[in-house]
C-alpha atoms as a PDB file:
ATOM      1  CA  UNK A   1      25.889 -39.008  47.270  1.00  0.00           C
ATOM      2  CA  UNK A   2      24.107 -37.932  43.982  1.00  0.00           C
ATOM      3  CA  UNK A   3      24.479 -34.687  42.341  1.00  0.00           C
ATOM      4  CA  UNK A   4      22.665 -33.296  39.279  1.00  0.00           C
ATOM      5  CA  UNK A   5      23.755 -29.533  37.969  1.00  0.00           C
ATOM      6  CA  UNK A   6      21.823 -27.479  38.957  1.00  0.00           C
ATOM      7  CA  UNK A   7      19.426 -29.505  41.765  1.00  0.00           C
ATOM      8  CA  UNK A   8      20.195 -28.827  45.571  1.00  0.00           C
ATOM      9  CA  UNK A   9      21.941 -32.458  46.289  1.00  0.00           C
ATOM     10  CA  UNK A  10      18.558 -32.458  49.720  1.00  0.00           C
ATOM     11  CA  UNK A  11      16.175 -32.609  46.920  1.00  0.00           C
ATOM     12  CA  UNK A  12      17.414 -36.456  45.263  1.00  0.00           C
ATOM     13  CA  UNK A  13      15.342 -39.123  46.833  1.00  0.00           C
ATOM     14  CA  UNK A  14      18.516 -40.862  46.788  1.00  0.00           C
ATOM     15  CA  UNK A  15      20.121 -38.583  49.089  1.00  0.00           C
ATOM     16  CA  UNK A  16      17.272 -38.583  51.341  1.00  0.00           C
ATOM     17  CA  UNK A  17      17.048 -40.801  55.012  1.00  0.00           C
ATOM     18  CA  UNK A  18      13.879 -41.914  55.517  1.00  0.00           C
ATOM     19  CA  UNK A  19      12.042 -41.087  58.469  1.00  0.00           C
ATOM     20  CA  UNK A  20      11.980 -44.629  60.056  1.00  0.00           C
ATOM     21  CA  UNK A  21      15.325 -46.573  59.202  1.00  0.00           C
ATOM     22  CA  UNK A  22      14.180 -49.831  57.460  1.00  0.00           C
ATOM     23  CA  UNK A  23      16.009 -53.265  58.164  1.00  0.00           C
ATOM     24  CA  UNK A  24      17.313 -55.476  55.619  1.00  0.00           C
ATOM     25  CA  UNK A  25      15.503 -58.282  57.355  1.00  0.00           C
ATOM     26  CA  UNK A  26      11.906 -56.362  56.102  1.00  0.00           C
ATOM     27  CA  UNK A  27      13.298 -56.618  52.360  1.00  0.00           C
ATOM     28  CA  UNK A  28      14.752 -60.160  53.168  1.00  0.00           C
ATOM     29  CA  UNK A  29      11.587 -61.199  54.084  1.00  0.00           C
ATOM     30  CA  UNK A  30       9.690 -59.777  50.878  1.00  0.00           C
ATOM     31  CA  UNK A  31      11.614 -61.450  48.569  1.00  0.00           C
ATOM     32  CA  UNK A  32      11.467 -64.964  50.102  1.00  0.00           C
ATOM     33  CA  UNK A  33       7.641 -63.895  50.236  1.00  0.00           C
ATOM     34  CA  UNK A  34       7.874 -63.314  46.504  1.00  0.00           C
ATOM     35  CA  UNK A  35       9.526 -65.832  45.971  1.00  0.00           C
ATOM     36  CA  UNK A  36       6.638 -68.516  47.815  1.00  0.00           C
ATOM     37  CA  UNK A  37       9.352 -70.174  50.026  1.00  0.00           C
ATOM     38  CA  UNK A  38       7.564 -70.414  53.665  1.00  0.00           C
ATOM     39  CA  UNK A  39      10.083 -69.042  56.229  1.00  0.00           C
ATOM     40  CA  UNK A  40      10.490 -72.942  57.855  1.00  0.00           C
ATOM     41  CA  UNK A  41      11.560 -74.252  54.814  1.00  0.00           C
ATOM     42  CA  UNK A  42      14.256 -71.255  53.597  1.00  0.00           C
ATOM     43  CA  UNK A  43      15.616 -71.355  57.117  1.00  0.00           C
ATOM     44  CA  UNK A  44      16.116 -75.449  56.920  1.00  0.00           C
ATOM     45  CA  UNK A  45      17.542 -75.263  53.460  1.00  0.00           C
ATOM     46  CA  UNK A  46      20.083 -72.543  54.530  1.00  0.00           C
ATOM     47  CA  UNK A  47      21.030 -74.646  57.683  1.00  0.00           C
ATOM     48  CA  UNK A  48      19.604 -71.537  60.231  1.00  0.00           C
ATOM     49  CA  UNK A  49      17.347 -72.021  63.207  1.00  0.00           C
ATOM     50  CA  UNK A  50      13.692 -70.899  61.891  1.00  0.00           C
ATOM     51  CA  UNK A  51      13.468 -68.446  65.393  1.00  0.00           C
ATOM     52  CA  UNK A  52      16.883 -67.065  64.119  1.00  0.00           C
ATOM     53  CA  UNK A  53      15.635 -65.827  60.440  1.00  0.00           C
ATOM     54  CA  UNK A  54      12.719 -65.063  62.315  1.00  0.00           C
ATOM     55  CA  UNK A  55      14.078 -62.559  64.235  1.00  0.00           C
ATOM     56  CA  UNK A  56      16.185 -61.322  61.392  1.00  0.00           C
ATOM     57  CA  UNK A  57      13.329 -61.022  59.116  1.00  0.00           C
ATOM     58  CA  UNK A  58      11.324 -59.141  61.782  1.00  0.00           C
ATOM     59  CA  UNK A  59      14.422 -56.572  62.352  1.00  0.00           C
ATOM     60  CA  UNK A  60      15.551 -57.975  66.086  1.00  0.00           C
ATOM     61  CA  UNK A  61      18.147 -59.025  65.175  1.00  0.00           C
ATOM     62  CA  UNK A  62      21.021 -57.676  62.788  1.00  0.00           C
ATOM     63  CA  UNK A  63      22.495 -59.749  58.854  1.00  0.00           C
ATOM     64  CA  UNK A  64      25.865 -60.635  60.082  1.00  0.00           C
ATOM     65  CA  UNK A  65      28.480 -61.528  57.634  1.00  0.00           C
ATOM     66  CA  UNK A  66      27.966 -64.778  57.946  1.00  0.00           C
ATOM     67  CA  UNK A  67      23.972 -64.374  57.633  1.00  0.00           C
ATOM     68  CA  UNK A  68      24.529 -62.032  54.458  1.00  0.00           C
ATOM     69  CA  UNK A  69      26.360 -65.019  52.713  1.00  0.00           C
ATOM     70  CA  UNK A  70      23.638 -67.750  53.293  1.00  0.00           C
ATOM     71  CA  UNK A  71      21.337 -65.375  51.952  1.00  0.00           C
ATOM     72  CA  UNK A  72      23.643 -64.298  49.041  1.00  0.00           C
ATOM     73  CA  UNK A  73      23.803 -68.474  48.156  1.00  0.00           C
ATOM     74  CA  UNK A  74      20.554 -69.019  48.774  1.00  0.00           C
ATOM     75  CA  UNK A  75      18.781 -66.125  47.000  1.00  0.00           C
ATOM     76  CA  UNK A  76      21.266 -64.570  44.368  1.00  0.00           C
ATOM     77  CA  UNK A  77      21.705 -61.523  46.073  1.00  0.00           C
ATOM     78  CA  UNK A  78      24.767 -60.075  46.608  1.00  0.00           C
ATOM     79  CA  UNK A  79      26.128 -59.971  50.431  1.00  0.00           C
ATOM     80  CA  UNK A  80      27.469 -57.076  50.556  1.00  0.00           C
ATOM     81  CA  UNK A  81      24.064 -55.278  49.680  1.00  0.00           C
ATOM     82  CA  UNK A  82      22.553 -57.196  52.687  1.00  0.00           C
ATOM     83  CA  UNK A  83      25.546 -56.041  54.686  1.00  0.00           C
ATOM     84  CA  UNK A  84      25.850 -51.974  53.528  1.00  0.00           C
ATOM     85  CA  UNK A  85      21.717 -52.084  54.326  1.00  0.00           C
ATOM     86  CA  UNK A  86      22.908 -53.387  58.184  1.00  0.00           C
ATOM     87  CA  UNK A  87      25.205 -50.607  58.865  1.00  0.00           C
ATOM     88  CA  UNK A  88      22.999 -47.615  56.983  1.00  0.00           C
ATOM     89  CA  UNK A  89      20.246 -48.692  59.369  1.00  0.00           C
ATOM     90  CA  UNK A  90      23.214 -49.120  62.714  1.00  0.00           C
ATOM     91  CA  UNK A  91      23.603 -45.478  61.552  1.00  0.00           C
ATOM     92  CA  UNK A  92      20.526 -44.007  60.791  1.00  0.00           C
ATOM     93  CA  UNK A  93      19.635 -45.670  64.514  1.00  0.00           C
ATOM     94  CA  UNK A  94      22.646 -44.559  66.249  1.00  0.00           C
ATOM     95  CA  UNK A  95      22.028 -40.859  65.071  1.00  0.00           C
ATOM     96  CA  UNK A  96      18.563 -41.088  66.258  1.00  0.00           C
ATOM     97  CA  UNK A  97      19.865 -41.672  69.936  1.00  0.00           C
ATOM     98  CA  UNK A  98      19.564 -37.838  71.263  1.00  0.00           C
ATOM     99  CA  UNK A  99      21.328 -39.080  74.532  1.00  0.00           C
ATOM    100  CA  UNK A 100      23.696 -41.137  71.970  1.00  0.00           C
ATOM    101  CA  UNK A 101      24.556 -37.660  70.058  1.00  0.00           C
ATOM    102  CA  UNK A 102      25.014 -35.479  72.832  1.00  0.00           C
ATOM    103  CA  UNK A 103      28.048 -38.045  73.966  1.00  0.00           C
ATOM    104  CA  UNK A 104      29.083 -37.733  70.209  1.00  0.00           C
ATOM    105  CA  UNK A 105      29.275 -33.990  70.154  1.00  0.00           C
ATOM    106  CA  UNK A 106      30.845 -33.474  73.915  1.00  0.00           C
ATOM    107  CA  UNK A 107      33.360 -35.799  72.326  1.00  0.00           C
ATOM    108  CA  UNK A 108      33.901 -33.707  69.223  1.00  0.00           C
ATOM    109  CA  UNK A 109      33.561 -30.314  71.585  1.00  0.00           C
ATOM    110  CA  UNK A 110      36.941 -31.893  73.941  1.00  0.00           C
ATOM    111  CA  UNK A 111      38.238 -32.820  70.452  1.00  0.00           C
ATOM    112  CA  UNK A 112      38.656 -29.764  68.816  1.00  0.00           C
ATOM    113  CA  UNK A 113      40.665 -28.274  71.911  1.00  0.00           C
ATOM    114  CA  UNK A 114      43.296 -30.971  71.594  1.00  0.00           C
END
């Protein structure tokens, strides 16, 4: 989290979630669009099915580790940026889930009488 004296830590952009989570398969998929590599040929030359990035690139289906490194070798960008994108959005979907959070906080509510 960022904090600046004097500024309410809500108001940083940085500290903000945005309204709809965004998958690291959407920014993926911009930069080998940037880049002018057609999706068929990036997915042969990293050795991945072309449905697979596909689906990755279209956010059904989650960077793995082993996803986050092919793009790491492949593009320049570091894994673990691929990978800390995967789990903000697991969260930011996860604490979306109102039937999800109510199982979270009976869990905390039988938690804090232990």
């Amino acid at each position: 989290m960022i904090t600046l004296p004097g500024v309410d830590s809500k108001m940083i952009a940085n500290n903000l979630t945005p309204s709809k989570p965004v998958h690291p398969g959407e920014l993926i998929k911009d930069e080998i669009e940037y880049r002018g590599i057609p999706q068929k040929e990036f997915a042969a030359e990293i050795g991945m099915p072309a449905s697979v990035l596909n689906a990755v690139l279209n956010g059904k289906r989650a960077v793995t580790t082993e996803y986050a490194l092919l793009f790491e070798a492949a593009l320049g960008v570091d894994a673990n940026i691929w990978l800390r994108m995967q789990t903000a959005y697991n969260m930011q979907i996860a604490k979306s889930n109102p039937s999800f959070m109510a199982r979270i906080n009976r869990i905390r509510n039988v938690a804090a009488f232990l």
